[in-house]
Every structure is written in structure tokens, then in C-alpha cells.
PDB file of N, CA and C in Angstrom:
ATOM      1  N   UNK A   1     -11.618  10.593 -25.904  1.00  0.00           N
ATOM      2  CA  UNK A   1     -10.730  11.496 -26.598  1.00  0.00           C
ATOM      3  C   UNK A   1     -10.832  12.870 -25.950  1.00  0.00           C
ATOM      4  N   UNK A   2      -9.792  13.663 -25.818  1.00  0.00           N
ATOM      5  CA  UNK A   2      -9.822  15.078 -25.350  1.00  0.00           C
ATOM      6  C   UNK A   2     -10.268  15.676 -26.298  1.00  0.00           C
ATOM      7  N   UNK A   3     -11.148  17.214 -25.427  1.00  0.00           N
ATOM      8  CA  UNK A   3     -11.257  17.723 -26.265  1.00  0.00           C
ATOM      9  C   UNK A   3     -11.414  19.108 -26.032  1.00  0.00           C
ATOM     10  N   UNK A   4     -10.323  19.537 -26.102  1.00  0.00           N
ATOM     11  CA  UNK A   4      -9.863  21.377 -25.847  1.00  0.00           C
ATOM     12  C   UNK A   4      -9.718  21.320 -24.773  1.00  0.00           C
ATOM     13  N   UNK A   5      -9.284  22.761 -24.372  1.00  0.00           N
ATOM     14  CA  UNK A   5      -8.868  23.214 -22.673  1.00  0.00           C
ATOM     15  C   UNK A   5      -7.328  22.838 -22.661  1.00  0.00           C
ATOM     16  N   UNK A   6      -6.684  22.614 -21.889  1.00  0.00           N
ATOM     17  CA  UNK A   6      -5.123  21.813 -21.423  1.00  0.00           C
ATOM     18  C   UNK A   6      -5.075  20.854 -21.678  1.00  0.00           C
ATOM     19  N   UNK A   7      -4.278  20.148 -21.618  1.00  0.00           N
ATOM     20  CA  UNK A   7      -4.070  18.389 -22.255  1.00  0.00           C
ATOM     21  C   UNK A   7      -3.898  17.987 -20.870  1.00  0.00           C
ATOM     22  N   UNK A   8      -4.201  16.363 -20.441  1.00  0.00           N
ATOM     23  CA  UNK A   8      -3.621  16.379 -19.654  1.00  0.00           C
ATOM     24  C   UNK A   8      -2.255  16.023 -18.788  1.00  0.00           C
ATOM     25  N   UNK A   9      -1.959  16.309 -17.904  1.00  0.00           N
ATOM     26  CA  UNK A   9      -0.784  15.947 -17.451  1.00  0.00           C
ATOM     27  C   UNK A   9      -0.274  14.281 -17.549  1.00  0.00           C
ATOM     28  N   UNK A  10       0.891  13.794 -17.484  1.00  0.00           N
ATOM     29  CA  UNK A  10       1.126  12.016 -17.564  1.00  0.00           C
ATOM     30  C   UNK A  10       1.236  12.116 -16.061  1.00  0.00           C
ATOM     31  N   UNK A  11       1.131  10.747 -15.802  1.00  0.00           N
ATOM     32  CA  UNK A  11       0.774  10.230 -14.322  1.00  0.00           C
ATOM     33  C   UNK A  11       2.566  10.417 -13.804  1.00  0.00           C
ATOM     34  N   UNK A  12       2.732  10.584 -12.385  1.00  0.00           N
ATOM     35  CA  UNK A  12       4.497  11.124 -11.842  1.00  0.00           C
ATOM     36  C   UNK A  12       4.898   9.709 -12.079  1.00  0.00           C
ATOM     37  N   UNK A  13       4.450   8.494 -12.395  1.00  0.00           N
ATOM     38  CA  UNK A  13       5.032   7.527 -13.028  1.00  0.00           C
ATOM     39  C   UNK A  13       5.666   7.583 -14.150  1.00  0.00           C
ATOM     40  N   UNK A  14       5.224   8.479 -15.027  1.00  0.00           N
ATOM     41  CA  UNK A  14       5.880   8.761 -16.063  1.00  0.00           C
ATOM     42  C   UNK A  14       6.728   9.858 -16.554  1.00  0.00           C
ATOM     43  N   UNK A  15       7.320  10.991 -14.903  1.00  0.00           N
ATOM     44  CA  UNK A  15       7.423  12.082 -15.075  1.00  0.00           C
ATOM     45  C   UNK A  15       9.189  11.377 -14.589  1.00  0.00           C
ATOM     46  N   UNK A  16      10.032  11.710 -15.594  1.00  0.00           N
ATOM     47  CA  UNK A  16      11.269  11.609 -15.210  1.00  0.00           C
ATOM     48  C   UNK A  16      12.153  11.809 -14.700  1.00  0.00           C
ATOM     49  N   UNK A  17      11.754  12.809 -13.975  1.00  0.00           N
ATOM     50  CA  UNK A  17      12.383  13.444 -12.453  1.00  0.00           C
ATOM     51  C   UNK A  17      11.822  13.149 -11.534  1.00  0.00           C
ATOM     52  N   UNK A  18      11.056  12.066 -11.925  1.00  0.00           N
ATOM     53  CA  UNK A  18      10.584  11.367 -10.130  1.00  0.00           C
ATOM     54  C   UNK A  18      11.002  10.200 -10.328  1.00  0.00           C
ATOM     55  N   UNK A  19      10.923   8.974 -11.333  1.00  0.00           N
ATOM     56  CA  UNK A  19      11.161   7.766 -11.980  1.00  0.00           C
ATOM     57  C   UNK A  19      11.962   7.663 -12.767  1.00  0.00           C
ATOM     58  N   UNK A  20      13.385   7.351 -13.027  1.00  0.00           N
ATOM     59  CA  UNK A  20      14.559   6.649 -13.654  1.00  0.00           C
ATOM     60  C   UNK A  20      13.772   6.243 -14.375  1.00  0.00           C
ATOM     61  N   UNK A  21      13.610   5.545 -15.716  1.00  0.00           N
ATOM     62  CA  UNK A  21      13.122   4.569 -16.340  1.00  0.00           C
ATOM     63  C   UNK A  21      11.443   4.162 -16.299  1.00  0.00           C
ATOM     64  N   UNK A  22      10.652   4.562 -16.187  1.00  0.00           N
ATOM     65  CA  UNK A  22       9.192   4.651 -15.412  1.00  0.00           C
ATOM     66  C   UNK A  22       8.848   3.004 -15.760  1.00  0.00           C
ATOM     67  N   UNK A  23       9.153   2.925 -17.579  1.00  0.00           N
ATOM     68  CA  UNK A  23       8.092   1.368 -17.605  1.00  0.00           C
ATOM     69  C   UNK A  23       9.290   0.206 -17.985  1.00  0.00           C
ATOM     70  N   UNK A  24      10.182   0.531 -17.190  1.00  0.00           N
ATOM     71  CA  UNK A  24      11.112  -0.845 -16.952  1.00  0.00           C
ATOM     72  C   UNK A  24      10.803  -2.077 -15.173  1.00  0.00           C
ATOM     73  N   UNK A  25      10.679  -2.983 -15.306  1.00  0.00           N
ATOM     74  CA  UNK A  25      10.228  -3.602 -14.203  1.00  0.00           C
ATOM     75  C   UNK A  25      11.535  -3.324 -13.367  1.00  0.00           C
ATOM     76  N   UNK A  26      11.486  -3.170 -11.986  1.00  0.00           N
ATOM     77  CA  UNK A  26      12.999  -2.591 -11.563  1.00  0.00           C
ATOM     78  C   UNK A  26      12.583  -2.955  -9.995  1.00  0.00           C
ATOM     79  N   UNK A  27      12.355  -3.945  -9.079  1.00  0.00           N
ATOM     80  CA  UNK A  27      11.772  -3.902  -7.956  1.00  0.00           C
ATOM     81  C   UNK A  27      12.946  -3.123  -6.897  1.00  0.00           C
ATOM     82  N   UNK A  28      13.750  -3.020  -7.334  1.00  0.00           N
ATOM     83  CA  UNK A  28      14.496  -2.511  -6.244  1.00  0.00           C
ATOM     84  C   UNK A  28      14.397  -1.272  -6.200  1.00  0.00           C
ATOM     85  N   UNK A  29      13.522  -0.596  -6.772  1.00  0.00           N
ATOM     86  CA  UNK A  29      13.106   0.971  -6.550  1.00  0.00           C
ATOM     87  C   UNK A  29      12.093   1.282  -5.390  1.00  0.00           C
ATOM     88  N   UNK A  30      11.762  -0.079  -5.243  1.00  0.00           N
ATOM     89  CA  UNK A  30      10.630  -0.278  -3.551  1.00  0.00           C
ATOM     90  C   UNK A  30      11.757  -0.076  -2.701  1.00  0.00           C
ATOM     91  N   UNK A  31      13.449  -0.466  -2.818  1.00  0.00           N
ATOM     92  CA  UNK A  31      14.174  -1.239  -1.757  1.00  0.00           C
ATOM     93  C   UNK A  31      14.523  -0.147  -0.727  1.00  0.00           C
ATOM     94  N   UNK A  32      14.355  -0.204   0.369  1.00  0.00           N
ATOM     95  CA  UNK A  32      14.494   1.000   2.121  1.00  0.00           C
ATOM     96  C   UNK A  32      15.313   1.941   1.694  1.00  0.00           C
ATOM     97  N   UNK A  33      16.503   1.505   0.786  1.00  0.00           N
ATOM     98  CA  UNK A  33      17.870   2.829   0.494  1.00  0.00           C
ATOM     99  C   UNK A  33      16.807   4.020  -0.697  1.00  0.00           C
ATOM    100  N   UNK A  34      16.132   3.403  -1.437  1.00  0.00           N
ATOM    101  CA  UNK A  34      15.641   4.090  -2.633  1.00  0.00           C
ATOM    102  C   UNK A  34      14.661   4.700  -2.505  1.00  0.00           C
ATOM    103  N   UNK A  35      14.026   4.182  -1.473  1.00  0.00           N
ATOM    104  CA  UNK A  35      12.795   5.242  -0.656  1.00  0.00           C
ATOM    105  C   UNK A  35      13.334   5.737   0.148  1.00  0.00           C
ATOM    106  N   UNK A  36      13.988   5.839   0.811  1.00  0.00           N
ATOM    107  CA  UNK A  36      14.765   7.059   1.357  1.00  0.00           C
ATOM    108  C   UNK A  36      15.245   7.970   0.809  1.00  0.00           C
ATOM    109  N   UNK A  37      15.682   7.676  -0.432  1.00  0.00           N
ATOM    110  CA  UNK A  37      16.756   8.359  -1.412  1.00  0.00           C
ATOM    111  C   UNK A  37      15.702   9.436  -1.956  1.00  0.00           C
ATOM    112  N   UNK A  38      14.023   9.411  -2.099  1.00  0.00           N
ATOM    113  CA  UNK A  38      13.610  10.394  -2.798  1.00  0.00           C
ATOM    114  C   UNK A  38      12.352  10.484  -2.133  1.00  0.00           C
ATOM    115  N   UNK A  39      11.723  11.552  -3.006  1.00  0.00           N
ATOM    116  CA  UNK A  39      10.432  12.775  -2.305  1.00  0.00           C
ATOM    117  C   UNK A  39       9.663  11.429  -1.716  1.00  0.00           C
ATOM    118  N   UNK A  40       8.799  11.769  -0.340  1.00  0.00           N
ATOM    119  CA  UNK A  40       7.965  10.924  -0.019  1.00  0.00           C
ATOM    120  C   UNK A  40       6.351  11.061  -0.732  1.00  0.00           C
ATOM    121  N   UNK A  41       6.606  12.205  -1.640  1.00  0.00           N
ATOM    122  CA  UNK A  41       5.158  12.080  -2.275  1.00  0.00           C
ATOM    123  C   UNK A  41       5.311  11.689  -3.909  1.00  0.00           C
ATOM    124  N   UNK A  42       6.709  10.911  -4.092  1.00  0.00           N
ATOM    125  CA  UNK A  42       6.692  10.825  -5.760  1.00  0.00           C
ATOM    126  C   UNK A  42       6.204   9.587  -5.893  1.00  0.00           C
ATOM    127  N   UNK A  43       5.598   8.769  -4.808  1.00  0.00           N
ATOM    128  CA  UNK A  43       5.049   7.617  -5.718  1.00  0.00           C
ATOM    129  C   UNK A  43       3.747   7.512  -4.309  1.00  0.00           C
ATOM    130  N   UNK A  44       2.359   7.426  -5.007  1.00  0.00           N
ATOM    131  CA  UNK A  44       1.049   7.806  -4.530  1.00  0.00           C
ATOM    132  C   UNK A  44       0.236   7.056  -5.451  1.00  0.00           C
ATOM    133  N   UNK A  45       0.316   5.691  -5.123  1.00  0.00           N
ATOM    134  CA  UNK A  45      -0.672   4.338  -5.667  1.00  0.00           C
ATOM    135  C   UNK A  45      -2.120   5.214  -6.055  1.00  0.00           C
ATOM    136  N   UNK A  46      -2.514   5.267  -5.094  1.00  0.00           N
ATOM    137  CA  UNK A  46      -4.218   6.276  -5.704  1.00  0.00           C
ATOM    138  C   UNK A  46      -4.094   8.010  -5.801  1.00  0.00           C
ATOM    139  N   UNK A  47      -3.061   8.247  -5.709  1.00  0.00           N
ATOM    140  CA  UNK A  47      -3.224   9.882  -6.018  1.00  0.00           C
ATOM    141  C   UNK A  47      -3.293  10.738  -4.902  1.00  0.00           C
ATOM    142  N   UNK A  48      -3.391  12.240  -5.182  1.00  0.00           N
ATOM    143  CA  UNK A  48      -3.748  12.912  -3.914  1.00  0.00           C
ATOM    144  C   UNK A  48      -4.996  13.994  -4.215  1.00  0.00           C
ATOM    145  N   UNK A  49      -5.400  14.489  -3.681  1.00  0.00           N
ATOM    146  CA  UNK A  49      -6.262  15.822  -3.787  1.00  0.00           C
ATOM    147  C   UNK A  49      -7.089  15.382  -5.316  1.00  0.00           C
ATOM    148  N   UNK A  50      -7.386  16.507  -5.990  1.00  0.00           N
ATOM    149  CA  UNK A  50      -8.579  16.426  -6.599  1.00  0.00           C
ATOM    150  C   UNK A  50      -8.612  15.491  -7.903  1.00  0.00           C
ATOM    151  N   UNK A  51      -7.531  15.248  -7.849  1.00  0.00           N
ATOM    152  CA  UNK A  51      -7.625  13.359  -8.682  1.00  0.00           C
ATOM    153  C   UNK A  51      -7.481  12.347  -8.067  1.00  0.00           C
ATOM    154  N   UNK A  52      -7.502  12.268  -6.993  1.00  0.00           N
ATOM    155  CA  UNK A  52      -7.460  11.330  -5.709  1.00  0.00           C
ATOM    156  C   UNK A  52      -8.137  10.002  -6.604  1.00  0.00           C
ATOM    157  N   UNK A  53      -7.301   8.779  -6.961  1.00  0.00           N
ATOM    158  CA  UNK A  53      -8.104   7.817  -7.613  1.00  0.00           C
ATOM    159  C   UNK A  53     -10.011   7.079  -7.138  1.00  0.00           C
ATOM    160  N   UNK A  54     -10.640   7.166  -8.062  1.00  0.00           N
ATOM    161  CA  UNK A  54     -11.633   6.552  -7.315  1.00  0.00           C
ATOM    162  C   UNK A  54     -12.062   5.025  -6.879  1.00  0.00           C
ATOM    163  N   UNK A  55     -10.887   4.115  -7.467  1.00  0.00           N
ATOM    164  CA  UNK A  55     -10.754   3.039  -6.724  1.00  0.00           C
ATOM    165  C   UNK A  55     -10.201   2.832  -5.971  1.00  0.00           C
ATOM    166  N   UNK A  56      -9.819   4.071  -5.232  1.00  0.00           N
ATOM    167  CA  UNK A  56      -9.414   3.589  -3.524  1.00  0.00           C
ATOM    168  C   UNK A  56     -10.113   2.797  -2.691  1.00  0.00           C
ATOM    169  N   UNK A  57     -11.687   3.761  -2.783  1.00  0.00           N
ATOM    170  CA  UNK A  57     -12.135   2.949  -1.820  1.00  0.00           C
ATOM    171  C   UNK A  57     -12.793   1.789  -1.944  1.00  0.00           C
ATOM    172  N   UNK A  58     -12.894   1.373  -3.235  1.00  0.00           N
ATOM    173  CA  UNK A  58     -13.298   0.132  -3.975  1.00  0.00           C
ATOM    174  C   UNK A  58     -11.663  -0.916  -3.059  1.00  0.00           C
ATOM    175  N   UNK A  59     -10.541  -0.212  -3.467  1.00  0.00           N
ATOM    176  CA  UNK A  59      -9.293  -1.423  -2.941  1.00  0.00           C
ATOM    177  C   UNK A  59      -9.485  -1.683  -1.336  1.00  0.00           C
ATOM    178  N   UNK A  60      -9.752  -0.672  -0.204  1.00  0.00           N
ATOM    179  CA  UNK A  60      -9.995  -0.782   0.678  1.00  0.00           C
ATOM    180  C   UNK A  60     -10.896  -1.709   1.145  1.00  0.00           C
ATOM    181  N   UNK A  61     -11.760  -1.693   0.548  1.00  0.00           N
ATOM    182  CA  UNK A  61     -13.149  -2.380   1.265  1.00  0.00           C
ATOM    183  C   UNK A  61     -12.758  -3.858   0.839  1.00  0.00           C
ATOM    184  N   UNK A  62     -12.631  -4.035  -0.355  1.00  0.00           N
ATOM    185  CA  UNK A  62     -11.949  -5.454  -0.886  1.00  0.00           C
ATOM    186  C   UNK A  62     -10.764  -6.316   0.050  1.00  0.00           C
ATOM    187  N   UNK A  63      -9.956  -4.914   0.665  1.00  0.00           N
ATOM    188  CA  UNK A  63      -8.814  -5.365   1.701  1.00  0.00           C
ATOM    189  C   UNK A  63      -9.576  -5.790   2.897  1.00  0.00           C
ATOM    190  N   UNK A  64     -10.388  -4.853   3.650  1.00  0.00           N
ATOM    191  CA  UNK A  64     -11.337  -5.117   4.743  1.00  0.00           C
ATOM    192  C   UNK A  64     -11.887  -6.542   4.617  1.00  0.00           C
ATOM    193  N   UNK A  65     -12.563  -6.699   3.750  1.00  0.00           N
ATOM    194  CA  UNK A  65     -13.217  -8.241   2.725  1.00  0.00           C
ATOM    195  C   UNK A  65     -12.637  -9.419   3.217  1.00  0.00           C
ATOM    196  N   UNK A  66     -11.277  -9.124   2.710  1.00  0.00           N
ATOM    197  CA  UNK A  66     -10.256 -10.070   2.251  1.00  0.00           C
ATOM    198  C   UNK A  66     -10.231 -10.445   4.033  1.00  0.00           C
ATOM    199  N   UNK A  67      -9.280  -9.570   4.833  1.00  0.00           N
ATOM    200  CA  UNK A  67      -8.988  -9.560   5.870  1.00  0.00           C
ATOM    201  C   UNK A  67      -9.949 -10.120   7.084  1.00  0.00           C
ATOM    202  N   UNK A  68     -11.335  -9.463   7.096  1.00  0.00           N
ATOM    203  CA  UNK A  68     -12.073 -10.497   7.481  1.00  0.00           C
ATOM    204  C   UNK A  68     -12.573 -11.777   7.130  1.00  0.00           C
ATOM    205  N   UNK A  69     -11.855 -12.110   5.778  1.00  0.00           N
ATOM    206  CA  UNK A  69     -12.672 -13.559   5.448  1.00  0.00           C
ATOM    207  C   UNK A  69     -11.334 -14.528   6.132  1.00  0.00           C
ATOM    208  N   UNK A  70     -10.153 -14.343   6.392  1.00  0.00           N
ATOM    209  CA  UNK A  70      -8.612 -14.791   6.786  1.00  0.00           C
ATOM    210  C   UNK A  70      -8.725 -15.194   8.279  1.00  0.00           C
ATOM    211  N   UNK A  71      -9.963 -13.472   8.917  1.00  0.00           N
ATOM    212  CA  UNK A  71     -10.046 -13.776  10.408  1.00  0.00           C
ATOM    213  C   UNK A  71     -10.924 -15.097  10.750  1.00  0.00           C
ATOM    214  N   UNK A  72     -11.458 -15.038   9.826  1.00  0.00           N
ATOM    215  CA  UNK A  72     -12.812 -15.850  10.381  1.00  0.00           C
ATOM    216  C   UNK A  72     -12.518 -17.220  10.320  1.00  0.00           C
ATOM    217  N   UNK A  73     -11.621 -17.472   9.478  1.00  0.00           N
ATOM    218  CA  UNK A  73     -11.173 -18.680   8.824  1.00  0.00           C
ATOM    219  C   UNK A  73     -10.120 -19.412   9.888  1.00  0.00           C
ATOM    220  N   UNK A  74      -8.949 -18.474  10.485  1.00  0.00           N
ATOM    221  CA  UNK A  74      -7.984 -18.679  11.104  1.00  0.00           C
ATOM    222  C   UNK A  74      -7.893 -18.041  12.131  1.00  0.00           C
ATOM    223  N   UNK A  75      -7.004 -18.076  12.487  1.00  0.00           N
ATOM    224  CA  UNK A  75      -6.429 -17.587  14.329  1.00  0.00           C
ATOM    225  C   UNK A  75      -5.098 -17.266  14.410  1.00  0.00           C
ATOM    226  N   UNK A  76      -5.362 -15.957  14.442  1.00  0.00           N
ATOM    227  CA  UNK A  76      -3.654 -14.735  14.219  1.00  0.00           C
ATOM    228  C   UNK A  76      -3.184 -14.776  15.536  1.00  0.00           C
ATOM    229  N   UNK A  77      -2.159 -15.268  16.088  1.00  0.00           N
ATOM    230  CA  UNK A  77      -1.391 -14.920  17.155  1.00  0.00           C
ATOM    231  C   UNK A  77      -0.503 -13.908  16.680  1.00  0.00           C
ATOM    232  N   UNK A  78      -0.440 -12.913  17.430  1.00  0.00           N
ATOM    233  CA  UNK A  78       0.938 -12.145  17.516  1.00  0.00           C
ATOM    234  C   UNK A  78       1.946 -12.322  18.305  1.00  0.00           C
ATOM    235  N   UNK A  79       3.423 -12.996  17.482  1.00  0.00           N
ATOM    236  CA  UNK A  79       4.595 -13.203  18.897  1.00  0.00           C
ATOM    237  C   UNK A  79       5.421 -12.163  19.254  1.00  0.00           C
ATOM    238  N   UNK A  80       5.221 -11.000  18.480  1.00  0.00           N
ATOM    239  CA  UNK A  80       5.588  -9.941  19.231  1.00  0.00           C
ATOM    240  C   UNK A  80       4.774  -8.730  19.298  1.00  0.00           C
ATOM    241  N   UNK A  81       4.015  -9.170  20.645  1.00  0.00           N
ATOM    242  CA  UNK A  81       3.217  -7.895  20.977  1.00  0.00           C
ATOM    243  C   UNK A  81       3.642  -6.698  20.981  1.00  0.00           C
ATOM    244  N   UNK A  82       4.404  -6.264  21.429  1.00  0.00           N
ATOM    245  CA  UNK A  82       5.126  -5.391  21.861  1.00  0.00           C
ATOM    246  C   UNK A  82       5.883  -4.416  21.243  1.00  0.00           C
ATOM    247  N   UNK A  83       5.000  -3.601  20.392  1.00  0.00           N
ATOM    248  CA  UNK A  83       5.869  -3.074  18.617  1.00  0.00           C
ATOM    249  C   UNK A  83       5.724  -1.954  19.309  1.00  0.00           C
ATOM    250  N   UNK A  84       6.501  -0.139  18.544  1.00  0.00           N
ATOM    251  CA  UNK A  84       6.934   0.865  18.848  1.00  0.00           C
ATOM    252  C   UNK A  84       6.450   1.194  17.234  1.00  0.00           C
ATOM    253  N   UNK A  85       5.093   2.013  17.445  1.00  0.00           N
ATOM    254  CA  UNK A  85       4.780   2.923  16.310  1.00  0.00           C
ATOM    255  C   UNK A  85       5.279   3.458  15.441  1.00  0.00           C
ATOM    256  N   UNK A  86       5.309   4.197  14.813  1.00  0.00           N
ATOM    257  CA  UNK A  86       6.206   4.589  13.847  1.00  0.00           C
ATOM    258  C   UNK A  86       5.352   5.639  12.710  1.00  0.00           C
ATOM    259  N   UNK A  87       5.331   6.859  12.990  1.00  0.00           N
ATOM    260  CA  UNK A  87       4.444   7.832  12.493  1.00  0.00           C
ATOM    261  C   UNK A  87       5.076   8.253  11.038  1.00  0.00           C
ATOM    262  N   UNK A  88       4.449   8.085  10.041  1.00  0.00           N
ATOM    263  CA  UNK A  88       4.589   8.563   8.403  1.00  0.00           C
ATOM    264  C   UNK A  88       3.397   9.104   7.697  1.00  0.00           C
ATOM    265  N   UNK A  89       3.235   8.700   6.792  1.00  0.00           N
ATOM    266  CA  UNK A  89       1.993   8.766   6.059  1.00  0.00           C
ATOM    267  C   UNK A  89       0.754   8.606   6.350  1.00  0.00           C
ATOM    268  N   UNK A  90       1.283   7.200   7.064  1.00  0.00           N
ATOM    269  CA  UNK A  90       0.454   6.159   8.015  1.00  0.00           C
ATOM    270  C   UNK A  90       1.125   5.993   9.168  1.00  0.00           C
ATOM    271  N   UNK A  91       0.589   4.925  10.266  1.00  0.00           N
ATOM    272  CA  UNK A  91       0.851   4.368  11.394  1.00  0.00           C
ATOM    273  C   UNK A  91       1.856   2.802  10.752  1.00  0.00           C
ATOM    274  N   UNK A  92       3.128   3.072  11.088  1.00  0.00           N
ATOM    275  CA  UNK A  92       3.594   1.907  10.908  1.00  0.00           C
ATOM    276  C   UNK A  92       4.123   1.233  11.871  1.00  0.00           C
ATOM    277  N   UNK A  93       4.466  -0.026  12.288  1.00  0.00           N
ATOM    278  CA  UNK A  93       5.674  -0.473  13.178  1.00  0.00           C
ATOM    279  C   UNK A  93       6.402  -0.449  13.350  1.00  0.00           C
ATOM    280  N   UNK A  94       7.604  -0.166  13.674  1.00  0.00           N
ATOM    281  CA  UNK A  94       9.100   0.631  13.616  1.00  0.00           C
ATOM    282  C   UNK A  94      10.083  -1.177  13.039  1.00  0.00           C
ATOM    283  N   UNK A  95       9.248  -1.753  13.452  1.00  0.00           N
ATOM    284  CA  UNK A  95       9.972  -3.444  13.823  1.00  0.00           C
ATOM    285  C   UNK A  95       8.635  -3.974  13.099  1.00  0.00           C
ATOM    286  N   UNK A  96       9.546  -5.656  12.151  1.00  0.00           N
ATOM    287  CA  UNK A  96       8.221  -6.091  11.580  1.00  0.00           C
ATOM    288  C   UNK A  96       7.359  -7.237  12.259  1.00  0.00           C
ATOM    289  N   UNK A  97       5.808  -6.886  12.566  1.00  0.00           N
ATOM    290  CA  UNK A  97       4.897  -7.907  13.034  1.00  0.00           C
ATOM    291  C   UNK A  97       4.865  -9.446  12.890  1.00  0.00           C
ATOM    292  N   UNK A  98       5.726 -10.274  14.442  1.00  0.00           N
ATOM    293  CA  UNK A  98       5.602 -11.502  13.544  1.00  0.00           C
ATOM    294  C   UNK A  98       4.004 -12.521  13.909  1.00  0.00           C
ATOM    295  N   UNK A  99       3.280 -13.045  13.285  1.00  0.00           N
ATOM    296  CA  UNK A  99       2.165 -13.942  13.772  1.00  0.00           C
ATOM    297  C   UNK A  99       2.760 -15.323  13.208  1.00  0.00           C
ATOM    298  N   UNK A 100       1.651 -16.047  14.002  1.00  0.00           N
ATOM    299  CA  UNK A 100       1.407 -17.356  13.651  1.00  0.00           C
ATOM    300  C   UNK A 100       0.090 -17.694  13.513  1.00  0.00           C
ATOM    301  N   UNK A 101      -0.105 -18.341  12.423  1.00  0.00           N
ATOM    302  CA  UNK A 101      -1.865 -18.498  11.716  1.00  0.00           C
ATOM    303  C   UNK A 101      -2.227 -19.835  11.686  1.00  0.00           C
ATOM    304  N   UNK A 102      -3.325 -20.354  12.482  1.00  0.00           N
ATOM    305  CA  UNK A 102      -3.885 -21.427  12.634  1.00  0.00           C
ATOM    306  C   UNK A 102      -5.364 -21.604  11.964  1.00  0.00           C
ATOM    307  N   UNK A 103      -5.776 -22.734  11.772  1.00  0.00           N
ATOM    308  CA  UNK A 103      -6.751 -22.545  11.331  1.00  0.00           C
ATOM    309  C   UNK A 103      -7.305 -22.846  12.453  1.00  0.00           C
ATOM    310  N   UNK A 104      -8.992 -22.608  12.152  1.00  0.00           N
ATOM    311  CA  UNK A 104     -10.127 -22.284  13.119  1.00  0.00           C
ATOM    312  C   UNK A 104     -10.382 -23.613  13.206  1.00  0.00           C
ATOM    313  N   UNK A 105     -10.452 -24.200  14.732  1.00  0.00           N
ATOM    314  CA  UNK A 105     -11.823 -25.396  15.075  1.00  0.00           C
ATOM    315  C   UNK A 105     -12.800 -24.855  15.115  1.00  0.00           C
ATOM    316  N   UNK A 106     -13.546 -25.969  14.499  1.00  0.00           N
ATOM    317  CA  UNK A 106     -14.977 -25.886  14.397  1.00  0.00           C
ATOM    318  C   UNK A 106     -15.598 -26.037  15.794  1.00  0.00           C
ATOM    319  N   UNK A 107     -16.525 -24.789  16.375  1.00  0.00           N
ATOM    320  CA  UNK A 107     -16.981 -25.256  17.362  1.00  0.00           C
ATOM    321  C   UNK A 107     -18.336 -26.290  17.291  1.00  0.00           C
ATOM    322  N   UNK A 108     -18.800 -26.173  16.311  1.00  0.00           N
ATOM    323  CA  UNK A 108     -20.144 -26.636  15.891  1.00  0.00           C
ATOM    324  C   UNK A 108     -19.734 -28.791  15.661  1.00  0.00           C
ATOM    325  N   UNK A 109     -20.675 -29.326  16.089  1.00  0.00           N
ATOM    326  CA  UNK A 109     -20.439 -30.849  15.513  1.00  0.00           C
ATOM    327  C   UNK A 109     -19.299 -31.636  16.340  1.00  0.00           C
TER     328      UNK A 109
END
């Protein structure tokens, strides 16, 4: 429960000049026209600056986890090497990565 000082703010999920409708399921608010259409900082899965969520790096490491347990298991070809960066937030691909995933022979036996 709060208690004195400022209240706090609702999450920009719930701030209506960033989100149409905040708790209606609506996937096409992910869709390329609709992220284009608005601020690149109105939607921030873990936050920024000094509320920066603290299960970020709990999701990360779980991704790392995940990702090496997939490598180890299988065998990622990439059929198109040959991608063109794409600078944002992050490092993206301009074009999407295609692989093909095999599973691992056993060298053992």
C-alpha cells in the first residue's frame, strides 16, 4: 500500500495518449504501419532509466539459457548469410534471417 509523497504514475500502457484502448487484446498494434505510426519510446517491455524493470536481466539470461540449450541440441544453418544491418534501438536485419534446424548427431556410440 502507498504511503504519502506522490502517488504513483500508471504504466504508458495505460496512458492514453500513447495506447488507444490499453487493455483490449488488439495484435495489430505490433503491425510495421502502427509502429511506425507512433513515438519509438511509447512501448518499453522493461522500462527505461530509474525504473528500468528488474526482470530484465532475469528475461535475458533465461533467453541466453533457452538459446544455448536449442544450440546444443540442433544445428542452425543460415540460408541467407548475407543480411544488411539495420541500426535502431538495437542491431536489426534490414531483411528477415532465414535458417534451417537440424538436429544434432550424436558423436558419441
Amino acid at each position: 500500500m502507498h504511503s504519502g509523497g506522490d502517488l504513483p504514475r500508471p504504466p504508458a500502457r495505460h496512458t492514453i495518449t500513447l495506447v488507444i484502448l490499453p487493455d483490449t487484446f488488439d495484435p495489430d498494434r505490433f503491425a510495421p504501419a502502427a509502429v511506425a505510426a507512433r513515438d519509438r519510446n511509447s512501448y518499453l517491455p522493461f522500462g527505461a532509466g530509474g525504473r528500468f524493470c528488474i526482470g530484465n536481466a532475469f528475461a535475458m539470461m533465461e533467453m541466453q539459457l533457452a538459446l544455448s540449450t536449442i544450440v546444443r541440441r540442433f544445428e542452425v544453418t543460415i540460408e541467407n548469410p548475407d543480411f544488411t544491418p539495420m541500426s535502431g534501438l538495437t542491431l536489426n536485419p534490414k531483411f528477415p534471417i532465414i535458417a534451417k534446424v537440424a538436429e544434432r548427431r550424436s558423436s558419441v556410440g
